[in-house]
PDB file of N, CA and C in Angstrom:
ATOM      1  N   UNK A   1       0.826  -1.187   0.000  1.00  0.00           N
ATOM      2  CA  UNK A   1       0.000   0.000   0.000  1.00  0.00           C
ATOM      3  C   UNK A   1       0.874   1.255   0.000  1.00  0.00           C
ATOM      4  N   UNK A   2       1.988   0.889   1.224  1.00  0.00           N
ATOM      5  CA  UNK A   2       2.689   2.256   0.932  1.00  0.00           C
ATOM      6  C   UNK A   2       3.593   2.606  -0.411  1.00  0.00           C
ATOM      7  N   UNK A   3       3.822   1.346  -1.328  1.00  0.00           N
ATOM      8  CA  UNK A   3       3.942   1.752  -2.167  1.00  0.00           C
ATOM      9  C   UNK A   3       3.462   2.294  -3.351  1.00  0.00           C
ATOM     10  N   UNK A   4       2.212   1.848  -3.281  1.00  0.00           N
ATOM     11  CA  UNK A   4       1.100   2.332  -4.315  1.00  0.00           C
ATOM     12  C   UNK A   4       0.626   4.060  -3.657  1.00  0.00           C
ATOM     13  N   UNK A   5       1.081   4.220  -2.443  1.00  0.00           N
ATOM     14  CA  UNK A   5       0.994   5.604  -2.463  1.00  0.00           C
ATOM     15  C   UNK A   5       1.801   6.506  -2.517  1.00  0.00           C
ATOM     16  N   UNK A   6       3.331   5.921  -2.750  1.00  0.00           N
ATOM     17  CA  UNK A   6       4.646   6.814  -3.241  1.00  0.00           C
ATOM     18  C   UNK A   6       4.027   6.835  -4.681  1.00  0.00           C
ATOM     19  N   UNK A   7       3.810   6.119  -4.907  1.00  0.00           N
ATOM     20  CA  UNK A   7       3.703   5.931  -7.035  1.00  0.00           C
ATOM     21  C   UNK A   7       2.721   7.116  -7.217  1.00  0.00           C
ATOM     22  N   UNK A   8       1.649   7.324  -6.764  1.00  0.00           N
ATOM     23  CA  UNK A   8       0.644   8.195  -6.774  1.00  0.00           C
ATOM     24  C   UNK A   8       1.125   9.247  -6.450  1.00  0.00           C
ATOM     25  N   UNK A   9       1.850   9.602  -5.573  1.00  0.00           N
ATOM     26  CA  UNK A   9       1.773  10.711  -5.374  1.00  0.00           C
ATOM     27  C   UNK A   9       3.448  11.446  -6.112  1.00  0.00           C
ATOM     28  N   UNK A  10       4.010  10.800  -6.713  1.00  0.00           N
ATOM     29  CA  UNK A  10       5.256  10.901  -7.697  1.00  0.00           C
ATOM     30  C   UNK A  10       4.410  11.415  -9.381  1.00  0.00           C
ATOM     31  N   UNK A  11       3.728  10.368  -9.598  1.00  0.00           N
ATOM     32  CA  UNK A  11       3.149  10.725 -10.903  1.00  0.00           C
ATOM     33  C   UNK A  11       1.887  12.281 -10.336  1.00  0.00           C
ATOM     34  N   UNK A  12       1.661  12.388  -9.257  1.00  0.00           N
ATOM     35  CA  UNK A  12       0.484  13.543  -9.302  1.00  0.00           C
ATOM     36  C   UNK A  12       1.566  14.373  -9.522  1.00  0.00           C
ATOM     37  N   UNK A  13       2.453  14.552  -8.757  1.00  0.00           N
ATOM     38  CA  UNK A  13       3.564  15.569  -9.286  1.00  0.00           C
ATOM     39  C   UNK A  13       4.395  16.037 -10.411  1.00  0.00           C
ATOM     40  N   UNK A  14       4.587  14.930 -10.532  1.00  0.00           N
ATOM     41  CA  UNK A  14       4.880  15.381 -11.786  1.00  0.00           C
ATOM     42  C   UNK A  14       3.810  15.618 -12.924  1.00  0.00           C
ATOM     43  N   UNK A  15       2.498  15.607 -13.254  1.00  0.00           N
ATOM     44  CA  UNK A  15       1.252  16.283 -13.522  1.00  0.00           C
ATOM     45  C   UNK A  15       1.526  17.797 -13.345  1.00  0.00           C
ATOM     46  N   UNK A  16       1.846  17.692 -11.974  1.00  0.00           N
ATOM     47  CA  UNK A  16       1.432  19.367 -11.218  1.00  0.00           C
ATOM     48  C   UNK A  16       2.567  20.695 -11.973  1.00  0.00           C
ATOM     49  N   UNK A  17       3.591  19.648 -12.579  1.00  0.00           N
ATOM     50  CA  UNK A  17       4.898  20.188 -12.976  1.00  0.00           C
ATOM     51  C   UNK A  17       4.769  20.520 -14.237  1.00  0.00           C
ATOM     52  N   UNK A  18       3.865  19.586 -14.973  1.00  0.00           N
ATOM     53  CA  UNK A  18       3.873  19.867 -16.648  1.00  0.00           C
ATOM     54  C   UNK A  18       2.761  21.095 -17.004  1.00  0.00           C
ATOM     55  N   UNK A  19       3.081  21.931 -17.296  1.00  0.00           N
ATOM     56  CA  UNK A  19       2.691  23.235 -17.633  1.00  0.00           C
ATOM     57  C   UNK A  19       1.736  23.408 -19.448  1.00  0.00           C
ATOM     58  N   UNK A  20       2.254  22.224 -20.054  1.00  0.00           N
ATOM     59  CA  UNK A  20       1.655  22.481 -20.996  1.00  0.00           C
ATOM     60  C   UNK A  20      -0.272  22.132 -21.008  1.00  0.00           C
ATOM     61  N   UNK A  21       0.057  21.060 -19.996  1.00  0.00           N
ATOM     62  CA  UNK A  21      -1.470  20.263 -19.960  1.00  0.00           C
ATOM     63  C   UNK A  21      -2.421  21.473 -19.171  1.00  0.00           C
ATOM     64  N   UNK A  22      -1.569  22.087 -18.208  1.00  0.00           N
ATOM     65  CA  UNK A  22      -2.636  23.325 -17.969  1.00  0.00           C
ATOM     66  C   UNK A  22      -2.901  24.131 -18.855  1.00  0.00           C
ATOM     67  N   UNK A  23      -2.060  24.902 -19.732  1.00  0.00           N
ATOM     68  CA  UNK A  23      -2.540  25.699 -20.955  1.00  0.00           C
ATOM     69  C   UNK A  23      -3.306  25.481 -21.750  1.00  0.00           C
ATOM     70  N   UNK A  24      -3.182  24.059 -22.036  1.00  0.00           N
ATOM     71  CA  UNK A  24      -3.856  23.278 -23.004  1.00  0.00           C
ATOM     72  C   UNK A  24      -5.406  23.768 -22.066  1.00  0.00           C
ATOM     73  N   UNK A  25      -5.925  23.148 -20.881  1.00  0.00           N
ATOM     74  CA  UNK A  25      -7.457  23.110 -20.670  1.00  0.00           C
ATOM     75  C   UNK A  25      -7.060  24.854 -19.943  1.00  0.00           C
ATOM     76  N   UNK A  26      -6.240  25.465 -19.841  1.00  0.00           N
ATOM     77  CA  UNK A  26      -6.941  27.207 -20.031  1.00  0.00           C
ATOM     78  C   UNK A  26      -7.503  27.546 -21.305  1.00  0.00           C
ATOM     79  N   UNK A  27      -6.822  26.691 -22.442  1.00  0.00           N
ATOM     80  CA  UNK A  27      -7.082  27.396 -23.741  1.00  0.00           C
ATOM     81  C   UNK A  27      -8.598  26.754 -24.132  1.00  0.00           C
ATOM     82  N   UNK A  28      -8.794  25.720 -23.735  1.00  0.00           N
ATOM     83  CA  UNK A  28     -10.082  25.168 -24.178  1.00  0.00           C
ATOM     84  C   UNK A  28     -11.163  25.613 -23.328  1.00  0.00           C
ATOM     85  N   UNK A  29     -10.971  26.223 -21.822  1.00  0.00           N
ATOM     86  CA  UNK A  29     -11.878  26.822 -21.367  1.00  0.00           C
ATOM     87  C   UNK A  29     -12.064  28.044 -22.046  1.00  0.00           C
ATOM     88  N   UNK A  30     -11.124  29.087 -22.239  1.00  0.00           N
ATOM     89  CA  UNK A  30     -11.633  30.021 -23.294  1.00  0.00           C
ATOM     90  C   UNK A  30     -12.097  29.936 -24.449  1.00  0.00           C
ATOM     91  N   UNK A  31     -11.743  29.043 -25.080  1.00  0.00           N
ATOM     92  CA  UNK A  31     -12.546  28.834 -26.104  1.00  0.00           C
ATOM     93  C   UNK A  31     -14.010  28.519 -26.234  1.00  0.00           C
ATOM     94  N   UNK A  32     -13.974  27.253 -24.937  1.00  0.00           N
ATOM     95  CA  UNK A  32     -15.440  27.289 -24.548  1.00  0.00           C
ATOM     96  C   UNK A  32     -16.304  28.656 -24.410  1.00  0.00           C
ATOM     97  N   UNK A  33     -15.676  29.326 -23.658  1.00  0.00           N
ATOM     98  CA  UNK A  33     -16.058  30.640 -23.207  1.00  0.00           C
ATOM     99  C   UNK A  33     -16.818  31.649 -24.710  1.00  0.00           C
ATOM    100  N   UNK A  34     -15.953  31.952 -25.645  1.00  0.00           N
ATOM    101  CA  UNK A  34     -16.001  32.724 -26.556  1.00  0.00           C
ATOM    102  C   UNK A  34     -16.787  31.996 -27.433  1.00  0.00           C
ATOM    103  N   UNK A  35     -16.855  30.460 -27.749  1.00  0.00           N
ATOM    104  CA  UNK A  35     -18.282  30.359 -28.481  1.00  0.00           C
ATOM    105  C   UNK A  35     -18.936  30.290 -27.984  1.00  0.00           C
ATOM    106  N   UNK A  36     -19.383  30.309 -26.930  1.00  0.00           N
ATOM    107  CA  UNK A  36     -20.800  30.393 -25.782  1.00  0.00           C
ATOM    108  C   UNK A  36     -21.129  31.955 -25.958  1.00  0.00           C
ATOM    109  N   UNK A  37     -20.142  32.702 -25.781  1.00  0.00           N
ATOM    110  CA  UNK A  37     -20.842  34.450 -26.197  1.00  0.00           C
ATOM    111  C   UNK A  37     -20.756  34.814 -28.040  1.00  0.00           C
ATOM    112  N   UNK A  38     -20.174  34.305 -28.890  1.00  0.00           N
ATOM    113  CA  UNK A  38     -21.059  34.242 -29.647  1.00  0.00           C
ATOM    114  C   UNK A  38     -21.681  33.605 -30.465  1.00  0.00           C
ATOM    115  N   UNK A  39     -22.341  32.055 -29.835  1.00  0.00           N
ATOM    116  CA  UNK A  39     -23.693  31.913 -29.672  1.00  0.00           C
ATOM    117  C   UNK A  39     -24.998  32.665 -29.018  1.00  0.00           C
ATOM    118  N   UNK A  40     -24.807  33.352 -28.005  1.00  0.00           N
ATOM    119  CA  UNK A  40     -25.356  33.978 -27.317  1.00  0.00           C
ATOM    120  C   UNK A  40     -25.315  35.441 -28.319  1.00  0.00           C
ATOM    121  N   UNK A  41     -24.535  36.068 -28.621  1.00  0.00           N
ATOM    122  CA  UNK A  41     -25.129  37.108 -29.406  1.00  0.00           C
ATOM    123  C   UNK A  41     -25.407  36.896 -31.029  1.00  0.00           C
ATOM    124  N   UNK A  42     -25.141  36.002 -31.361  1.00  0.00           N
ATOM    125  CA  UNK A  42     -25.518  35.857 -33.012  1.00  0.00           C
ATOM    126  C   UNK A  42     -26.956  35.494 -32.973  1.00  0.00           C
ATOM    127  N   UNK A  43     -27.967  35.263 -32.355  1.00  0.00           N
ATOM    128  CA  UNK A  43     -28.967  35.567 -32.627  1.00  0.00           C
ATOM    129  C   UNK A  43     -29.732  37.102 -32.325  1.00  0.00           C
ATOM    130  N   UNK A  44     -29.324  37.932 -31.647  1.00  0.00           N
ATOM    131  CA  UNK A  44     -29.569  39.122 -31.458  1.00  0.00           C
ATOM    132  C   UNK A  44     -28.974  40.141 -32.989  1.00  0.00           C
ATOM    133  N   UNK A  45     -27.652  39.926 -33.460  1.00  0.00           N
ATOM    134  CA  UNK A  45     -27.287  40.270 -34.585  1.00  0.00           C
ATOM    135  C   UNK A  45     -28.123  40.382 -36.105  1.00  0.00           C
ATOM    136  N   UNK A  46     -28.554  38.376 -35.552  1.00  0.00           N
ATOM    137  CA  UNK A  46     -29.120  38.123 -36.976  1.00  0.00           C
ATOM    138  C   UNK A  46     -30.883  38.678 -36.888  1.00  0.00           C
ATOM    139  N   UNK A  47     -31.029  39.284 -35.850  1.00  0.00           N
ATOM    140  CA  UNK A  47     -32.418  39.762 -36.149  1.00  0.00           C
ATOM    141  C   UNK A  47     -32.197  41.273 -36.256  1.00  0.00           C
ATOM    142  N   UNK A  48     -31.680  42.240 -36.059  1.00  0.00           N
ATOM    143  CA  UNK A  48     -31.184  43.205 -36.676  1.00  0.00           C
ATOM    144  C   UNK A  48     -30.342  43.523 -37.905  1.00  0.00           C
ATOM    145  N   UNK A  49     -29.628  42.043 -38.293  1.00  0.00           N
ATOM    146  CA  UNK A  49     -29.577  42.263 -39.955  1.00  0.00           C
ATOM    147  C   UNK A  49     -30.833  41.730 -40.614  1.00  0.00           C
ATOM    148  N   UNK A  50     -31.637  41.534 -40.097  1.00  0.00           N
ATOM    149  CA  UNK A  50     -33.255  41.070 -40.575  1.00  0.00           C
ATOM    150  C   UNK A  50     -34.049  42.270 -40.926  1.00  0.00           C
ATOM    151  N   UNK A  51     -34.334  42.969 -39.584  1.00  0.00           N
ATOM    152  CA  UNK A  51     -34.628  44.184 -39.981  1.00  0.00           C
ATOM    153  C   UNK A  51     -33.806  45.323 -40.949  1.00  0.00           C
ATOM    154  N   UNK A  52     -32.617  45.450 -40.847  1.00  0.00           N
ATOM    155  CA  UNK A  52     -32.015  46.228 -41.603  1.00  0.00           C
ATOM    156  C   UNK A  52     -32.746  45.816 -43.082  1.00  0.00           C
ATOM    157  N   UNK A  53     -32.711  44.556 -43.693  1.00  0.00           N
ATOM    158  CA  UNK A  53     -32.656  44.240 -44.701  1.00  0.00           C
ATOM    159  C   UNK A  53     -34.225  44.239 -45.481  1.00  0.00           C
ATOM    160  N   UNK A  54     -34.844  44.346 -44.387  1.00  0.00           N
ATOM    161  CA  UNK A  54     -36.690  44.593 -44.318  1.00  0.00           C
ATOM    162  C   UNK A  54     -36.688  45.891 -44.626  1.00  0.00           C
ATOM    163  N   UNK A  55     -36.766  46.635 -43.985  1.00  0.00           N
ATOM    164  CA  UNK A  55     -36.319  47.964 -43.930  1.00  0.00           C
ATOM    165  C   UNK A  55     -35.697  48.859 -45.578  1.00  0.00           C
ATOM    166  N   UNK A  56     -34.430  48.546 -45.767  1.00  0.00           N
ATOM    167  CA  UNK A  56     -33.592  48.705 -47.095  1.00  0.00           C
ATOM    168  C   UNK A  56     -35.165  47.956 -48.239  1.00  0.00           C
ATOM    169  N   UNK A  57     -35.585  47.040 -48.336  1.00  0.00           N
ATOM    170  CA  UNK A  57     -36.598  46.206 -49.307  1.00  0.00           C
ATOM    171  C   UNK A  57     -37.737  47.403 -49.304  1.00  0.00           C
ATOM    172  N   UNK A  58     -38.460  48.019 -47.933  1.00  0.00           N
ATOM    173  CA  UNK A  58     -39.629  48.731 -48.428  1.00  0.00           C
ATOM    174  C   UNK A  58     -39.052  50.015 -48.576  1.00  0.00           C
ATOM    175  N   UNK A  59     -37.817  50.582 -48.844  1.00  0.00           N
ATOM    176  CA  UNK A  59     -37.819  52.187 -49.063  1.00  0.00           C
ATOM    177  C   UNK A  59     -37.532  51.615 -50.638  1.00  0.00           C
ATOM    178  N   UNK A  60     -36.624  50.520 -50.972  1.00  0.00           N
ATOM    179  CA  UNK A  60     -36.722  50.471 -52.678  1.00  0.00           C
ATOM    180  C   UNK A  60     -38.390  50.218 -53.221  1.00  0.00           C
ATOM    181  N   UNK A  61     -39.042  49.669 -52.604  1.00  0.00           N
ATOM    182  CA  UNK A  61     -40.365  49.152 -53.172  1.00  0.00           C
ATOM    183  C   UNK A  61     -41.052  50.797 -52.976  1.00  0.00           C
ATOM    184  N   UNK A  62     -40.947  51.336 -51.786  1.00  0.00           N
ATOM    185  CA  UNK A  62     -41.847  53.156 -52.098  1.00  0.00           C
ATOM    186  C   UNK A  62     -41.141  53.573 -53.303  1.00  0.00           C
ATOM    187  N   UNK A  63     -39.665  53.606 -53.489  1.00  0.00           N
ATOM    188  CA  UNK A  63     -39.678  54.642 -54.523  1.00  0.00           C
ATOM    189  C   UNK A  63     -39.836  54.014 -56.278  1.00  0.00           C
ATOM    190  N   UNK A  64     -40.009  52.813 -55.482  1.00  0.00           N
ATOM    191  CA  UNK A  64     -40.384  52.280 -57.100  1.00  0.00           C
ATOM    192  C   UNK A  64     -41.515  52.297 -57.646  1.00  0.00           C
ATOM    193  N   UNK A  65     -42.380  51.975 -56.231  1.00  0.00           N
ATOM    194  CA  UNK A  65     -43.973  52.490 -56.448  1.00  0.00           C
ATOM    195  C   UNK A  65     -43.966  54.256 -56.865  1.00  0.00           C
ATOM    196  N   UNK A  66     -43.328  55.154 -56.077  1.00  0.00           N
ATOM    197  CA  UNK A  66     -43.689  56.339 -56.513  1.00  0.00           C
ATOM    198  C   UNK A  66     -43.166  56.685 -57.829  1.00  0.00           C
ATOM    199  N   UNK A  67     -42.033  56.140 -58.137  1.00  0.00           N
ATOM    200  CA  UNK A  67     -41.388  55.904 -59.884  1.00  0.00           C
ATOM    201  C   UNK A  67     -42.315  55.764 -60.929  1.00  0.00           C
ATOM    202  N   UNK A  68     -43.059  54.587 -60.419  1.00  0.00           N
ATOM    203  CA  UNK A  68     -44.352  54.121 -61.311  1.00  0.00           C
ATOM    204  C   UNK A  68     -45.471  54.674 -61.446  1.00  0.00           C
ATOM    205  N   UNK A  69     -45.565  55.782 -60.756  1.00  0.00           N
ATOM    206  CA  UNK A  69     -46.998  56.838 -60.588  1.00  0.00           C
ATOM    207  C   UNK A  69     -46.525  57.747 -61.451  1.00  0.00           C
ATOM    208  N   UNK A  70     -45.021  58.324 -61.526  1.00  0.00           N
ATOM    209  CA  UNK A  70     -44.625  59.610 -61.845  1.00  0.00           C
ATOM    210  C   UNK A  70     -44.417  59.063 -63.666  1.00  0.00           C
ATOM    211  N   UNK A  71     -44.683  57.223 -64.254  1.00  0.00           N
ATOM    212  CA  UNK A  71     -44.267  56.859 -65.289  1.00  0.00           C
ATOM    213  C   UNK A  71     -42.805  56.988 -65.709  1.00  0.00           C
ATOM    214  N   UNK A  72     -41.908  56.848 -64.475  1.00  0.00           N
ATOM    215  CA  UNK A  72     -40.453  56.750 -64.967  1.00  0.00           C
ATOM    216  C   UNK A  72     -40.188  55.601 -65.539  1.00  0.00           C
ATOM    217  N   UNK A  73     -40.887  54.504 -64.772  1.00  0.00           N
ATOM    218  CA  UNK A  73     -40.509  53.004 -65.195  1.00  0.00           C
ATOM    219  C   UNK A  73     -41.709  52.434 -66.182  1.00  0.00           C
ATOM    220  N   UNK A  74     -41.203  51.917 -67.527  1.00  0.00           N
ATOM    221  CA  UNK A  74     -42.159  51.605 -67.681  1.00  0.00           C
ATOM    222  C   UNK A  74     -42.004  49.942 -68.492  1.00  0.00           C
TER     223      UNK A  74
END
């Protein structure tokens, strides 16, 4: 037993020592992080390029309608 708890606690250390394996899950928690916010705002975006694009559609359709009264287009 006491040797199975030198072994354990040799390999936790040396774990505790390797620096890359922490960067590694800092970098994947941020990453987690940053597609979670934008998931979280790309639907707020995409309904204001909705409207924008609603919007831009009926000022061409007024002046095409008023085009067509005045017989520009024919």
């Amino acid at each position: 037993m006491l040797k199975l708890l030198s072994w354990f606690k040799g390999h936790v250390a040396a774990l505790h020592h390797q620096d890359r394996a922490q960067d590694m899950i800092e970098y994947a928690l941020v990453t987690a992080m940053l597609s979670l916010m934008v998931v979280a705002v790309s639907g707020s975006v995409a309904i204001q390029i909705a409207t924008g694009f609603s919007n831009v559609g009926e000022k061409v359709k007024k002046h095409v309608d008023s085009g067509l009264h005045l017989g520009w287009y024919k």
